[in-house]
Protein backbone atom coordinates (compact mmCIF):
# COMPACT_ATOMS: atom_id res chain seq x y z
CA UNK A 1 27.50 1.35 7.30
CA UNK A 2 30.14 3.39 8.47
CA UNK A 3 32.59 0.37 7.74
CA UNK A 4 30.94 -1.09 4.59
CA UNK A 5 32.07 2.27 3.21
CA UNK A 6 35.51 2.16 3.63
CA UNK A 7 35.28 -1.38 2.38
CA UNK A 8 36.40 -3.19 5.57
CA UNK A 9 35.88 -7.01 5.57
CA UNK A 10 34.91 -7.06 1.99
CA UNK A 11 36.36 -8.07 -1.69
CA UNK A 12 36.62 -4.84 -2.99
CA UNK A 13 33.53 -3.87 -3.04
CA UNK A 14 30.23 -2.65 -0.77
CA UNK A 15 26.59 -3.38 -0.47
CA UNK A 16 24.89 -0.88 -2.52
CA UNK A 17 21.65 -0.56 -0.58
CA UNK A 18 23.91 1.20 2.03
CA UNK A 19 24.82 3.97 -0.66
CA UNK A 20 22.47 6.75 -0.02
CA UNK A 21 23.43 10.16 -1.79
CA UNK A 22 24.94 12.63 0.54
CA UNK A 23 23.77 10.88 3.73
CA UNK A 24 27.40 10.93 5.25
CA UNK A 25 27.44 14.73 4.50
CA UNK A 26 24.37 15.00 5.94
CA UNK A 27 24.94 13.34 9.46
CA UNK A 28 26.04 10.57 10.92
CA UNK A 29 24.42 7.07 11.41
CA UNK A 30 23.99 7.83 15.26
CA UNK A 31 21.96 10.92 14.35
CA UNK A 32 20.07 9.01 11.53
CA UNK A 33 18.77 6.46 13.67
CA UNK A 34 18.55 9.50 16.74
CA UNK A 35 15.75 11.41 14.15
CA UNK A 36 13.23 8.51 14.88
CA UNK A 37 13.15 9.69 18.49
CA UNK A 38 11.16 8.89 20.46
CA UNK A 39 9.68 5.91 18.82
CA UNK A 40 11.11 2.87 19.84
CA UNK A 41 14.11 1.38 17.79
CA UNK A 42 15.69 -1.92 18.51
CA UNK A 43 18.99 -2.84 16.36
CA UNK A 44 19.80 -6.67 16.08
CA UNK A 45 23.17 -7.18 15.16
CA UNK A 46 25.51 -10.46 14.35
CA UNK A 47 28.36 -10.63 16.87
CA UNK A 48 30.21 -11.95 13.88
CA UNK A 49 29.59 -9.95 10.53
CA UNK A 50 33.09 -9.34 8.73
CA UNK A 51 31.22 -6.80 6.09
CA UNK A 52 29.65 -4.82 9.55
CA UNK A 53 31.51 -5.30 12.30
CA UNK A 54 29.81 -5.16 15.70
CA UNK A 55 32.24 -2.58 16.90
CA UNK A 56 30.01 -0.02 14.19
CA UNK A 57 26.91 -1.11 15.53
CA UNK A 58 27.46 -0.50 19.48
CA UNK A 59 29.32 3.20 18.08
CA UNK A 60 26.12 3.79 16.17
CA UNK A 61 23.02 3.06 18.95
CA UNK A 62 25.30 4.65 21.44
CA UNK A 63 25.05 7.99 19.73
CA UNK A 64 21.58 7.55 18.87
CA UNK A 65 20.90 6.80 22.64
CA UNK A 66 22.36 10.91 23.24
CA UNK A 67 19.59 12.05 21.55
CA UNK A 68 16.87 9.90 22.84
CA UNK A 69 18.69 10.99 26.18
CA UNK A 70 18.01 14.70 25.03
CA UNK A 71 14.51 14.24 24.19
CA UNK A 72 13.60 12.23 27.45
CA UNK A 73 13.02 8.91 25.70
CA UNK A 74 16.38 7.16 27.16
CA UNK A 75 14.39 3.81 27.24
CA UNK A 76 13.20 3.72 23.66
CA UNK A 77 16.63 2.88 21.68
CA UNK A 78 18.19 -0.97 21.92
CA UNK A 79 20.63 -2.96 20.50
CA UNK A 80 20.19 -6.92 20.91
CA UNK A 81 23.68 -8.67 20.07
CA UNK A 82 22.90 -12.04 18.77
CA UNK A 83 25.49 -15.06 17.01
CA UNK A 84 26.09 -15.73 13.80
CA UNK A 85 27.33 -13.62 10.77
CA UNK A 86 26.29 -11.99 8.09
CA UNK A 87 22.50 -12.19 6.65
CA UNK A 88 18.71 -12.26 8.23
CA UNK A 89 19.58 -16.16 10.21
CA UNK A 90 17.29 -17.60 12.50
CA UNK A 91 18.94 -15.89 15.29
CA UNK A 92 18.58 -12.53 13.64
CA UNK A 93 14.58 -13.11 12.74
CA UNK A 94 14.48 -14.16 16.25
CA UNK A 95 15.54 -11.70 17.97
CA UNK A 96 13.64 -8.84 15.40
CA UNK A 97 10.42 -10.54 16.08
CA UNK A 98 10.88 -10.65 19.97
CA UNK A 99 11.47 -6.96 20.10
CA UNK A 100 8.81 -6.08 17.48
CA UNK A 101 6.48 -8.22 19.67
CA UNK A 102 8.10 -6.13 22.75
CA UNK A 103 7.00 -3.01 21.52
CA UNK A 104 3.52 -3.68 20.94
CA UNK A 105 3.13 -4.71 24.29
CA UNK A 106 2.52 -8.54 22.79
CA UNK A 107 4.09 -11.95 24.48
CA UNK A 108 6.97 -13.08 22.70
CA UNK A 109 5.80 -14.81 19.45
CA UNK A 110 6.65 -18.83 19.09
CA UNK A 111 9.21 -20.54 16.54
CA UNK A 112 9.54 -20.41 13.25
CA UNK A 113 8.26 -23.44 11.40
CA UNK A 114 11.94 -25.00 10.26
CA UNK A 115 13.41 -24.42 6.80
CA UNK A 116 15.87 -26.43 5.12
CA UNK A 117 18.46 -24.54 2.99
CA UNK A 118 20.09 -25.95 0.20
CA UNK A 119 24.13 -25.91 0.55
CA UNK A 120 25.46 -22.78 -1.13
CA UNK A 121 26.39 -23.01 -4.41
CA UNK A 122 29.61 -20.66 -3.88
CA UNK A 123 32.66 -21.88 -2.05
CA UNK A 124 33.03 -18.91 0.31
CA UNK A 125 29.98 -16.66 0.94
CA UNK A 126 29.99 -13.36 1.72
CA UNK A 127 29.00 -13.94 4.99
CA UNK A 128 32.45 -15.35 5.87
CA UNK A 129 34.68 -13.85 3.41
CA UNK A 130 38.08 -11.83 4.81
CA UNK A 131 39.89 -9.72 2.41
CA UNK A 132 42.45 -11.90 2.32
CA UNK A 133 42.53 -13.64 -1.29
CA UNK A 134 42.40 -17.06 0.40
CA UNK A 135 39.08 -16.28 2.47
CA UNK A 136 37.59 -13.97 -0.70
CA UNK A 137 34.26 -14.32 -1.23
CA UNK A 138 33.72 -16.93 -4.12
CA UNK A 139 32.17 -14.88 -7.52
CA UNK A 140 31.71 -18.45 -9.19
CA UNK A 141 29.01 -20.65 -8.41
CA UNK A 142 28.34 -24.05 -9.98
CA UNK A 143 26.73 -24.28 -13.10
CA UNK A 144 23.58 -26.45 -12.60
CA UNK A 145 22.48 -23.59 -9.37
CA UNK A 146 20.99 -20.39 -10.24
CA UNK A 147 21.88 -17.33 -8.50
CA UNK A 148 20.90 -16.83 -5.10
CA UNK A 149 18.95 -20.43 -4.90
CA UNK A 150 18.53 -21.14 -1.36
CA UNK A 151 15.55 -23.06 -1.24
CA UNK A 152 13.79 -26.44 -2.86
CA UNK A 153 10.52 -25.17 -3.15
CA UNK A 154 8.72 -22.19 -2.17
CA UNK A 155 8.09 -21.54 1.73
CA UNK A 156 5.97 -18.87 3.65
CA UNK A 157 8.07 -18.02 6.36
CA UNK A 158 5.98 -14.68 7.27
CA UNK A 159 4.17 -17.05 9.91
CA UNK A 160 6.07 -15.36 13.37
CA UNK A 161 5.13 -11.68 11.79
CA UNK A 162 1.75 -12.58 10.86
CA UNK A 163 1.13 -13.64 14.49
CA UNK A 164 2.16 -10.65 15.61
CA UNK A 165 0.19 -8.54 13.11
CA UNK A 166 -3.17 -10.66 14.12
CA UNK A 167 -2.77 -10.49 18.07
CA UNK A 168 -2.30 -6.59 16.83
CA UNK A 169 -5.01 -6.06 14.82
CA UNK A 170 -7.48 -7.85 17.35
CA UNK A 171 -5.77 -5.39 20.38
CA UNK A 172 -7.43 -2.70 18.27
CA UNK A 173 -10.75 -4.09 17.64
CA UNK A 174 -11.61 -2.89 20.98
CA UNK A 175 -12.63 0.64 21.53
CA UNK A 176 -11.98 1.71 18.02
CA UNK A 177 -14.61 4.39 17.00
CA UNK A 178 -12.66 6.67 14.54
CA UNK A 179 -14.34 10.18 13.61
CA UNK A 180 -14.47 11.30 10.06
CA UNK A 181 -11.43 14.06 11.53
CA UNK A 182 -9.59 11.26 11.71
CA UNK A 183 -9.84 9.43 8.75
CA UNK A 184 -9.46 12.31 6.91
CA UNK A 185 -5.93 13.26 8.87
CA UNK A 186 -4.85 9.91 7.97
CA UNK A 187 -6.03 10.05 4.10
CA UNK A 188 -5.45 13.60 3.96
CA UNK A 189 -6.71 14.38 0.57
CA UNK A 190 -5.69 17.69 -1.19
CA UNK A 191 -8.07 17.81 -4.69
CA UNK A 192 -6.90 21.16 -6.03
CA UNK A 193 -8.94 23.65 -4.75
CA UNK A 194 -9.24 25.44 -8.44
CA UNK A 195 -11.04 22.82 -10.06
CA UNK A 196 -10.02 19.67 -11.89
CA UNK A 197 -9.44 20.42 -16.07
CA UNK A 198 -11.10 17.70 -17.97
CA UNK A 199 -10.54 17.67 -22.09
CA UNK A 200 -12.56 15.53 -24.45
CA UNK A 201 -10.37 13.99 -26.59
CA UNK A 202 -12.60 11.56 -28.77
CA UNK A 203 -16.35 11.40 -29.39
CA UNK A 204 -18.25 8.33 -30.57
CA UNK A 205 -21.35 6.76 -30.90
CA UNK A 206 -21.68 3.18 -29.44
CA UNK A 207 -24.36 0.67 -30.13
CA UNK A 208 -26.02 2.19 -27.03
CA UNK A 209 -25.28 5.57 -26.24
CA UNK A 210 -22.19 7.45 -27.02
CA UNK A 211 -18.65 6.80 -25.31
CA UNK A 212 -15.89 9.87 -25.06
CA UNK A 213 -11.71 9.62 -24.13
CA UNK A 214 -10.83 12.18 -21.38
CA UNK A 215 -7.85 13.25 -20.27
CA UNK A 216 -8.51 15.21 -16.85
CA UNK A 217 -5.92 17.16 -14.60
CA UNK A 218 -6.16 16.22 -11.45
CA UNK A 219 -3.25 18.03 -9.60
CA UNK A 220 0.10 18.71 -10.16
CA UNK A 221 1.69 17.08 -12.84
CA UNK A 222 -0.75 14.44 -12.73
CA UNK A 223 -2.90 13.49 -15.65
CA UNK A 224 -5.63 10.75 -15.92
CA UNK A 225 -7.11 9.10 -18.58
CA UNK A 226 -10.83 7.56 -18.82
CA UNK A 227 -13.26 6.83 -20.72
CA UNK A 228 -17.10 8.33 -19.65
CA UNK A 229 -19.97 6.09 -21.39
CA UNK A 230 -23.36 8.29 -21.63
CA UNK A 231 -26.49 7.00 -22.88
CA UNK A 232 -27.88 7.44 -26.10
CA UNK A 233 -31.13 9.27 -25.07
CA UNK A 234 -31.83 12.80 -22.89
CA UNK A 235 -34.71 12.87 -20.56
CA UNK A 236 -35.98 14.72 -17.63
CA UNK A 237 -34.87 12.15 -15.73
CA UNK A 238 -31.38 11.58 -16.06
CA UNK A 239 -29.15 8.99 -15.09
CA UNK A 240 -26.78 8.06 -12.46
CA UNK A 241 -23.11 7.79 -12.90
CA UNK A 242 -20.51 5.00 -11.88
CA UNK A 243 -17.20 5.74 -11.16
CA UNK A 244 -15.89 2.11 -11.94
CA UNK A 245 -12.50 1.34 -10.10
CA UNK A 246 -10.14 -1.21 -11.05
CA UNK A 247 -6.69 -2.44 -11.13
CA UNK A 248 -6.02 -2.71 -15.10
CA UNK A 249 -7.32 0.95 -15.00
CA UNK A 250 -10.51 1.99 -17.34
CA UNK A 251 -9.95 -1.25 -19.15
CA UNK A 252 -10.41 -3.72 -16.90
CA UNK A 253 -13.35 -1.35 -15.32
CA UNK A 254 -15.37 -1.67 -18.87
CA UNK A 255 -14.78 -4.95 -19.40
CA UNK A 256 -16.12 -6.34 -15.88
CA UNK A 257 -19.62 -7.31 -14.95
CA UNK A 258 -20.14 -4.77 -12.47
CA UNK A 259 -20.40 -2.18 -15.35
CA UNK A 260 -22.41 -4.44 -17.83
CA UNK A 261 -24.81 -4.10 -14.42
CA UNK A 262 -24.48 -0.41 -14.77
CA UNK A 263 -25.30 -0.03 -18.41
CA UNK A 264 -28.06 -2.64 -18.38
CA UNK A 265 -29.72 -0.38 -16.06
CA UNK A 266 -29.61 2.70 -18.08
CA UNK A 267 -26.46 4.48 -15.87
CA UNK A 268 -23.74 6.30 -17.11
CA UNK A 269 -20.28 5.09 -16.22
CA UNK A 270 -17.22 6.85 -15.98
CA UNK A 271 -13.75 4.30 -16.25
CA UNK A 272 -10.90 5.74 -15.18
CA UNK A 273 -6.91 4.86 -14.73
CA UNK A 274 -6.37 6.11 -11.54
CA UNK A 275 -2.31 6.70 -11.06
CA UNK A 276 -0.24 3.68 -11.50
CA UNK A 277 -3.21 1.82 -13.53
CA UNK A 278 -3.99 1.13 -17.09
CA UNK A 279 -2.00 3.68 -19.52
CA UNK A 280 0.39 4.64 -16.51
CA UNK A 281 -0.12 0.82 -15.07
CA UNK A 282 3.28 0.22 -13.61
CA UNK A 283 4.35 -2.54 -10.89
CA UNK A 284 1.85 -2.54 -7.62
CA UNK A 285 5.02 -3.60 -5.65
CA UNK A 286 7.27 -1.10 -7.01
CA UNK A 287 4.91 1.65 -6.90
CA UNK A 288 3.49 1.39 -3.63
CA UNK A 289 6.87 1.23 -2.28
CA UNK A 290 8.01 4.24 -3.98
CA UNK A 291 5.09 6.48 -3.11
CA UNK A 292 5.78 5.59 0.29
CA UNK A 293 9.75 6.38 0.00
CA UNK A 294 7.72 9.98 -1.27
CA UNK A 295 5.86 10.12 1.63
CA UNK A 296 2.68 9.79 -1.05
CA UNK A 297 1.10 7.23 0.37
CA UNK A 298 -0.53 5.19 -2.68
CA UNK A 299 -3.98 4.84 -1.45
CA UNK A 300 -4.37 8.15 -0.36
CA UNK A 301 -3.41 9.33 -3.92
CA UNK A 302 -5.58 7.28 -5.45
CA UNK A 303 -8.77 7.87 -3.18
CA UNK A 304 -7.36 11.94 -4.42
CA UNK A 305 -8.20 10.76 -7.89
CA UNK A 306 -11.55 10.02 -7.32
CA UNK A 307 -12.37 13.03 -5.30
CA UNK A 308 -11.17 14.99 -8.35
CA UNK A 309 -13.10 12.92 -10.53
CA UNK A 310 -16.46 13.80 -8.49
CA UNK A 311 -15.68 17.05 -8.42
CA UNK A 312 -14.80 17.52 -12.00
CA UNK A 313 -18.28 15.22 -12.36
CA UNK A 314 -20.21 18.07 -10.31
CA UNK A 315 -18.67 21.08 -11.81
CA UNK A 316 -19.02 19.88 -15.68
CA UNK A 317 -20.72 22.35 -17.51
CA UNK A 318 -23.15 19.66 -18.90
CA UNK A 319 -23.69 17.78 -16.22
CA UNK A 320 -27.07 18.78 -15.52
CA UNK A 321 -28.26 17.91 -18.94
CA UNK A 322 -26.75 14.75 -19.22
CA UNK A 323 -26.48 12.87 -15.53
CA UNK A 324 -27.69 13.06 -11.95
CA UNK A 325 -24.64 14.59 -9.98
CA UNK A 326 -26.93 13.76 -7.54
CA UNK A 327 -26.86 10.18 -7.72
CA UNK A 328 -23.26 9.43 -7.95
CA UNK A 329 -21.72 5.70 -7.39
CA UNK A 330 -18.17 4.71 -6.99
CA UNK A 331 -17.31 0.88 -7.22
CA UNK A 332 -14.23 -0.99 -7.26
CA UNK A 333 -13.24 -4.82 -6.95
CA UNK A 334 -10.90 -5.88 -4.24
CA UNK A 335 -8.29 -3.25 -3.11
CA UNK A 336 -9.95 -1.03 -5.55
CA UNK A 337 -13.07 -1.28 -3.24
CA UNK A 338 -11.31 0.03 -0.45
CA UNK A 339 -10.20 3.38 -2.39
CA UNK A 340 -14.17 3.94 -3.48
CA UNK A 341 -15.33 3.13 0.31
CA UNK A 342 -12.85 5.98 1.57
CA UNK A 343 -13.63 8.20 -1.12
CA UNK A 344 -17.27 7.76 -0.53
CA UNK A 345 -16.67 8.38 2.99
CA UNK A 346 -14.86 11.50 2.73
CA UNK A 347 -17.20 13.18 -0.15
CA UNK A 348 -20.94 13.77 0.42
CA UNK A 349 -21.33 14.31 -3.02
CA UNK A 350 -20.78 10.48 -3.07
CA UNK A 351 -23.96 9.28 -2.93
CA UNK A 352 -23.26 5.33 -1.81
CA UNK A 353 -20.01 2.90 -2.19
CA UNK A 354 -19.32 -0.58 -2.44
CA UNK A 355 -16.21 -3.29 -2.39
CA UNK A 356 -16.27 -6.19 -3.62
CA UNK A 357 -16.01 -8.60 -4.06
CA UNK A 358 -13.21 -8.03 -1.45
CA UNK A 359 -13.09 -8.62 2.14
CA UNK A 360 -15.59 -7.56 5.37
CA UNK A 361 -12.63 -6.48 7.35
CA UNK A 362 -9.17 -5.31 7.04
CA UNK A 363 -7.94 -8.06 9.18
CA UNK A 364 -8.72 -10.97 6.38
CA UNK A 365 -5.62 -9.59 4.45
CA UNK A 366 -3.09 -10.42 7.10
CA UNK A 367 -1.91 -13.61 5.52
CA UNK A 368 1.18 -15.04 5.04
CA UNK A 369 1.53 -14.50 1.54
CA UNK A 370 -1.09 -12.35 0.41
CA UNK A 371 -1.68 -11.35 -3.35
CA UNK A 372 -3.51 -8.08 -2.81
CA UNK A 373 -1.79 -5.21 -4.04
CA UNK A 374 0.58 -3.25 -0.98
CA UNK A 375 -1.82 -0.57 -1.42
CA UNK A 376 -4.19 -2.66 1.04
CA UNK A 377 -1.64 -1.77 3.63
CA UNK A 378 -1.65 2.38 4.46
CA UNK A 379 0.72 3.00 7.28
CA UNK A 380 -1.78 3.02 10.89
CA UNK A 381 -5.00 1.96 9.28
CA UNK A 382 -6.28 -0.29 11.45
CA UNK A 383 -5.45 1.57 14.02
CA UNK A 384 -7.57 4.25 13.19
CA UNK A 385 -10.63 1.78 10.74
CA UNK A 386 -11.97 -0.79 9.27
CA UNK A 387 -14.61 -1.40 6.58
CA UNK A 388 -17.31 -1.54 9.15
CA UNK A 389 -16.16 1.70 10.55
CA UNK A 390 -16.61 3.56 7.06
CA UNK A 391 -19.83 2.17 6.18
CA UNK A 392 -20.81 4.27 9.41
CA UNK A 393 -18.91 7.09 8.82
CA UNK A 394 -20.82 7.62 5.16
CA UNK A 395 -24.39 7.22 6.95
CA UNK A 396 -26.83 8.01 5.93
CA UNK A 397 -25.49 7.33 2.51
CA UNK A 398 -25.24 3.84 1.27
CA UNK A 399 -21.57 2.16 1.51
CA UNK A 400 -21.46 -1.60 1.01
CA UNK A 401 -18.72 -3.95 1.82
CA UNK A 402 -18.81 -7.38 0.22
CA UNK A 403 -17.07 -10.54 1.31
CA UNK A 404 -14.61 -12.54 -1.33
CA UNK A 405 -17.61 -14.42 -2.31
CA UNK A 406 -19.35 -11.71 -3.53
CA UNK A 407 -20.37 -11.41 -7.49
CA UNK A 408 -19.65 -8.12 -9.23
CA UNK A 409 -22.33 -7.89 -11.13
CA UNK A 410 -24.68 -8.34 -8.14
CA UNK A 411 -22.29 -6.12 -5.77
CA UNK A 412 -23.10 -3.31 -8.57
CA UNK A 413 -26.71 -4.11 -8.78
CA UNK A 414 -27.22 -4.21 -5.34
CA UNK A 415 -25.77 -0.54 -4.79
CA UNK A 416 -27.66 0.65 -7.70
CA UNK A 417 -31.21 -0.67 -6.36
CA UNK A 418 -30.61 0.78 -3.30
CA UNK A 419 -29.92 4.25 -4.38
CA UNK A 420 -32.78 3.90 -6.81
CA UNK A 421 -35.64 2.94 -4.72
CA UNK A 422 -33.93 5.86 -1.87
CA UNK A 423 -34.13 8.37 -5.24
């Protein structure tokens, strides 16, 4: 970094992923890498990377390995030298997934399944360029090649990492009996203590019942919308109410057969976007990789949201009249169904959960390319759950998981019986 800075090796001009505000002013490399003591850290380096020579690297694990040395970890830091230049080759994914492998206390994992690369399209790349104007790095490409095009066809090449996260994943299968202490330290929801505000923005009368537009504060600086269907008739015996969960937000919630269950059975249903859905809907990619930059883990927020929204649910000044806070569901489809599970098994006031159709254990999402949203993937979960684990954490309350082959509508009706005929 040190020498992408000062432009060394390069055409005039420097990686921006490398330009972090005030980081230099801050400290240097060898202390930024040093602050993840004492976890282990292995750098893999090219031997032969004009833009970052190797000379930078060895200067920058060296003064990391003082303060590993300080804190008694001397072992933990590495740097693995391997050929080649300037990009993530085969020798660099090699190497990476060797010492990943390492760390976990896995065998090394086996070869990649071979790729075939399509000759660049520039005459010098990058990853050979001097500053010299007759080794500069070639800015024109040919016309009939798009920009970066490397590759035929589309290839999973997550295989290696995937093995590794499997042979992981079943390490902690055994022995894993989490308490709810420690799902909660790992969710580590914060609904405001002083209530969540809920407005009523619209009031209307539906073919059956009567449907109203909330907008409902439900912490700092962060404002839901939904849309809470009621039914049309008051009676000793009031209804139920569905929190239905999904990723096009209250839209994509009302619209699915899991709440045309709901309604045909006389519940109330309350639709919400949760952050980063429907009227705030903004890239799951993007999103998830932000709140984690934030340290706001996405999932965690979201399960936040729908504490709030059972809380605001059991403090409404009409609930009593108008549902059972009693008797209070929370469903969502896929991913979704993992954020009403955890809710469910945080709250009591949750009276039963279900996913799906999703998955019956974390472990089915550890594909090469999955299509889930990153939100699947919290930071440590399996090491401290899985979907079985929760269903036993909300006993004796009724939490169903449901495999990929589940229906909706069925999933819903299912949960719904049960808490009915337990009523």
């Amino acid at each position: 970094m040190r020498d992408a800075a000062l432009g060394t090796g390069w055409d005039g001009w420097v990686d921006l992923c490398n330009q972090v505000p005030r980081l230099a002013a801050t400290a240097s490399m060898g202390m930024v890498l040093g602050a993840a003591a004492p976890s282990r850290v292995t750098v893999v380096h090219a031997i032969d990377d004009p833009p970052f020579p190797i000379a930078g690297a060895r200067t920058v694990v060296r003064d990391a390995a003082a303060v590993y040395d300080a804190l008694g970890a001397g072992d933990r830091p590495c740097l693995v030298e391997v050929t080649g230049g300037h990009g993530l080759h085969a020798h660099m994914r090699t190497a990476a997934a060797s010492a990943l492998a390492q760390g976990l206390g896995l065998p090394a994992p086996g070869a990649e399944a071979p790729v075939v690369l399509l000759a660049s399209p520039y005459a010098v790349t990058h990853d050979i360029a001097r500053a010299d104007p007759p080794l500069a790095q070639t800015h024109v490409r040919e016309p009939a090649r798009l920009p970066g095009e490397a590759l035929a066809a589309n290839v999973d090449t997550n295989a290696v990492i995937v093995a590794i996260a499997r042979a992981r994943a079943e390490q902690l299968r055994h022995g894993r009996e989490p308490s709810l202490a420690q799902l909660t330290a790992l969710v580590a929801p914060h609904v405001a203590p002083a209530g969540v505000r809920g407005v009523v923005t619209n009031h209307v009368v539906l073919a059956e019942g009567f449907g109203q537009r909330l907008t409902l504060d439900v912490a700092a600086g962060v404002t839901l919308d939904a849309v809470f269907l009621l039914p049309s008739e008051w009676s000793d015996a009031t209804p139920g109410v569905l929190i239905a969960l999904d990723e096009r937000g209250k839209a994509g919630a009302l619209a699915s057969a899991g709440v045309a269950s709901a309604r045909a059975r006389g519940w109330a249903v309350l639709a919400p976007d949760l952050r980063g859905t429907g009227e705030s809907a903004a890239g799951e990619f993007e999103l998830a990789t932000a709140a984690w930059l934030l340290d706001r883990d996405l999932l965690a927020s979201r399960v936040d949201d729908v504490l709030a929204l059972v809380q605001w649910l059991s403090e409404r000044y009409s609930t009593g009249q108008q549902i059972n806070a009693r008797r209070i569901a929370v469903w969502g489809p896929e991913a979704f169904g993992l954020v009403a599970l955890l809710a469910a098994a945080l709250d009591e006031r949750i009276a039963g959960a279900a996913s799906g159709p999703f998955a019956e254990s974390l472990e089915e999402l550890l594909v090469e390319s999955p299509a889930i949203t990153p939100m699947a993937f919290p930071f440590a979960a399996l090491e401290t759950f899985d979907l079985a684990d929760l269903t036993r954490l909300g006993l004796p309350r009724r939490l169903h998981v449901v495999g990929p082959r589940g229906d909706a509508a069925a999933v819903v009706g299912s949960l719904l019986d049960a808490l009915e005929a337990s009523a």
